[in-house]
Protein backbone atom coordinates (compact mmCIF):
# COMPACT_ATOMS: atom_id res chain seq x y z
CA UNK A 1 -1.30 -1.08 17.43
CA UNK A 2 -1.50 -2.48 13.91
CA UNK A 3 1.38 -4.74 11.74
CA UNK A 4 1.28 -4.57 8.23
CA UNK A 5 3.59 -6.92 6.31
CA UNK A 6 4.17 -6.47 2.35
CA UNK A 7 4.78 -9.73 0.07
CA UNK A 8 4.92 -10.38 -3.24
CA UNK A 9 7.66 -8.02 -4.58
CA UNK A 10 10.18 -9.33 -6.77
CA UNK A 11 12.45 -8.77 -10.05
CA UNK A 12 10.74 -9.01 -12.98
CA UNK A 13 11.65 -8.24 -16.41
CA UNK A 14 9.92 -5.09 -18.25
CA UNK A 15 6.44 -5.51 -19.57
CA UNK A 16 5.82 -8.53 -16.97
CA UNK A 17 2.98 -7.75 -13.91
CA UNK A 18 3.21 -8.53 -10.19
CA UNK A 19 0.75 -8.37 -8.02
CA UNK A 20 1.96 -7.16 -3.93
CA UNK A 21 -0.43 -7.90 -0.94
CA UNK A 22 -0.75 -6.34 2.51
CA UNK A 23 -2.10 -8.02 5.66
CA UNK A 24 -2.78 -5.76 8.55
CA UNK A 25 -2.86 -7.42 12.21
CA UNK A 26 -3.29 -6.27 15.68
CA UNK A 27 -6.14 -3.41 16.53
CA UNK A 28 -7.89 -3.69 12.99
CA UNK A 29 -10.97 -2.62 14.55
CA UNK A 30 -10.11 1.03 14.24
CA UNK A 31 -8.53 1.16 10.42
CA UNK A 32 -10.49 3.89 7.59
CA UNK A 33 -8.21 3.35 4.81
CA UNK A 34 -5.18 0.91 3.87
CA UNK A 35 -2.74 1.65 0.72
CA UNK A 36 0.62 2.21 -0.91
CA UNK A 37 3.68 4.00 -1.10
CA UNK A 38 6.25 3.91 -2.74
CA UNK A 39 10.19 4.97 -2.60
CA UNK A 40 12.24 5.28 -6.23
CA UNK A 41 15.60 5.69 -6.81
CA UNK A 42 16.53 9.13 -6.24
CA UNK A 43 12.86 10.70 -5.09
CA UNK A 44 10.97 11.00 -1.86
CA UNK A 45 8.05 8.60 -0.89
CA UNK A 46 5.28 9.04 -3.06
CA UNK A 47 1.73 8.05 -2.45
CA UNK A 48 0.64 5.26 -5.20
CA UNK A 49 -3.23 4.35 -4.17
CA UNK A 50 -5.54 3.84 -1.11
CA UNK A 51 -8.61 2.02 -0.48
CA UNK A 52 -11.42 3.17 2.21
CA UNK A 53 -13.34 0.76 4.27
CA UNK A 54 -16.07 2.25 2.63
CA UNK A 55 -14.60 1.25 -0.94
CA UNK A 56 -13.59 4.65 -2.30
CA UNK A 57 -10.39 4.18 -3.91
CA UNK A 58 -7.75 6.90 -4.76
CA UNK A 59 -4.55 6.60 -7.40
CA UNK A 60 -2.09 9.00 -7.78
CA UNK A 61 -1.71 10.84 -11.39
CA UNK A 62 1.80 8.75 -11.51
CA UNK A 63 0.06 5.53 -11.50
CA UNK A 64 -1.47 6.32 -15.62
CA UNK A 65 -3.77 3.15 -15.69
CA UNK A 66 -0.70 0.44 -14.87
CA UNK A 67 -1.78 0.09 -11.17
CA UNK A 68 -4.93 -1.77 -9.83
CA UNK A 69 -5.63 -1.49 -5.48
CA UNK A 70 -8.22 -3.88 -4.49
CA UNK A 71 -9.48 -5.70 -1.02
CA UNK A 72 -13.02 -7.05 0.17
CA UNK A 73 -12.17 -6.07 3.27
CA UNK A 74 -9.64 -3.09 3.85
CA UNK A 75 -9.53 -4.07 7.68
CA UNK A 76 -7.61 -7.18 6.67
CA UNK A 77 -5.78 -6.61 3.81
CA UNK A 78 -5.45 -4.85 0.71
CA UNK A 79 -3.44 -5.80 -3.01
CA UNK A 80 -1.63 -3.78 -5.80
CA UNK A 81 -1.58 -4.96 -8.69
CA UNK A 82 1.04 -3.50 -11.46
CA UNK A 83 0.97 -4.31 -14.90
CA UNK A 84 3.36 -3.25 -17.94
CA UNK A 85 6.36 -2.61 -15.48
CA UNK A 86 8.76 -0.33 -16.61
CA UNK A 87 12.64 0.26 -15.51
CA UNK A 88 11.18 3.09 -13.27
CA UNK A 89 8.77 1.60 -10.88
CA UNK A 90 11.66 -0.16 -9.84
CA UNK A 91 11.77 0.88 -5.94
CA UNK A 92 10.57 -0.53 -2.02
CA UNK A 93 6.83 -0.30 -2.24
CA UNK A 94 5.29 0.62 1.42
CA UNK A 95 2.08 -0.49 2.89
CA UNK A 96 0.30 2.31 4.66
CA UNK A 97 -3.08 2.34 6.66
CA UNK A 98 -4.30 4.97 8.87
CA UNK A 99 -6.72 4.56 12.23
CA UNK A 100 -8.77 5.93 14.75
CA UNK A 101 -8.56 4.81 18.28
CA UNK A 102 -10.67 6.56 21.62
CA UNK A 103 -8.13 8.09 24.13
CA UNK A 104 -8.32 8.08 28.18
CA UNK A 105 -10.61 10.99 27.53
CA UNK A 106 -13.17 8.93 25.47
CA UNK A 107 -11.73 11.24 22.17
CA UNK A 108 -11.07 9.44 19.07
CA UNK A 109 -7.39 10.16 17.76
CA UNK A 110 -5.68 9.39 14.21
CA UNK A 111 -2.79 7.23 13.64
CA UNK A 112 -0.80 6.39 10.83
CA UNK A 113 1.11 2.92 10.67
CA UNK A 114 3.92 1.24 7.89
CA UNK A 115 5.07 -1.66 7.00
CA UNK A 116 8.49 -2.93 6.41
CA UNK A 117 8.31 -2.47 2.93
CA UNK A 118 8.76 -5.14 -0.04
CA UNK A 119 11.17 -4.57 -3.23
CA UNK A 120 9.84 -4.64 -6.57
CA UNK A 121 13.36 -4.63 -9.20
CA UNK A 122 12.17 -4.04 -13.01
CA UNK A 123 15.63 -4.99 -14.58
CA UNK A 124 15.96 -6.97 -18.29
């Protein structure tokens, strides 16, 4: 079992940054990557970035050099920043992390967790 909880969303006028954070809890031990979603107005969940414990990160073509994922330790928690915010990235941005726990049979099994989500409003 692992919480995540978003913070750090906002309105913000266009042009201006923010920068959301992620804090996982609960069975960290078994997490390979921690990231974000997000949900516009109008579209389906998108993937925005990830981060692997090993440090690989991954952005979506969408993102175009505006969006920044970072963490020294992707166990624990991970950060998006967003800079030059436009009227479109206005949506509930989701934290997403994926692990690997052993079953009864000693096999390890994937699981994918969410968190609550936090708004980000790009309004002038």
């Amino acid at each position: 079992q692992v919480q995540l909880v978003e913070s750090g969303g906002g309105l913000v006028q266009p042009g201006e940054s923010l920068k959301l954070s992620c804090t996982a809890s609960g069975s960290v031990f078994g997490l390979y990557f921690m990231g974000w979603y997000r949900q516009v107005s109008g579209k389906q969940r998108e993937f925005v970035a990830s981060i692997m414990t090993t440090g690989k990160i991954q952005y979506a073509d969408s993102v175009n050099g505006r969006f920044t994922i970072s963490g020294d330790n992707p166990k624990s928690a991970v950060y998006l920043q967003i800079d030059n915010l436009k009227s479109e990235d206005t949506g509930v941005y989701y934290c997403h992390a994926g692990a690997t726990y052993a079953n009864d049979d000693g096999v390890e099994q994937m699981y994918d967790f969410w968190g609550q989500g936090t708004q980000v409003t790009v309004s002038s």
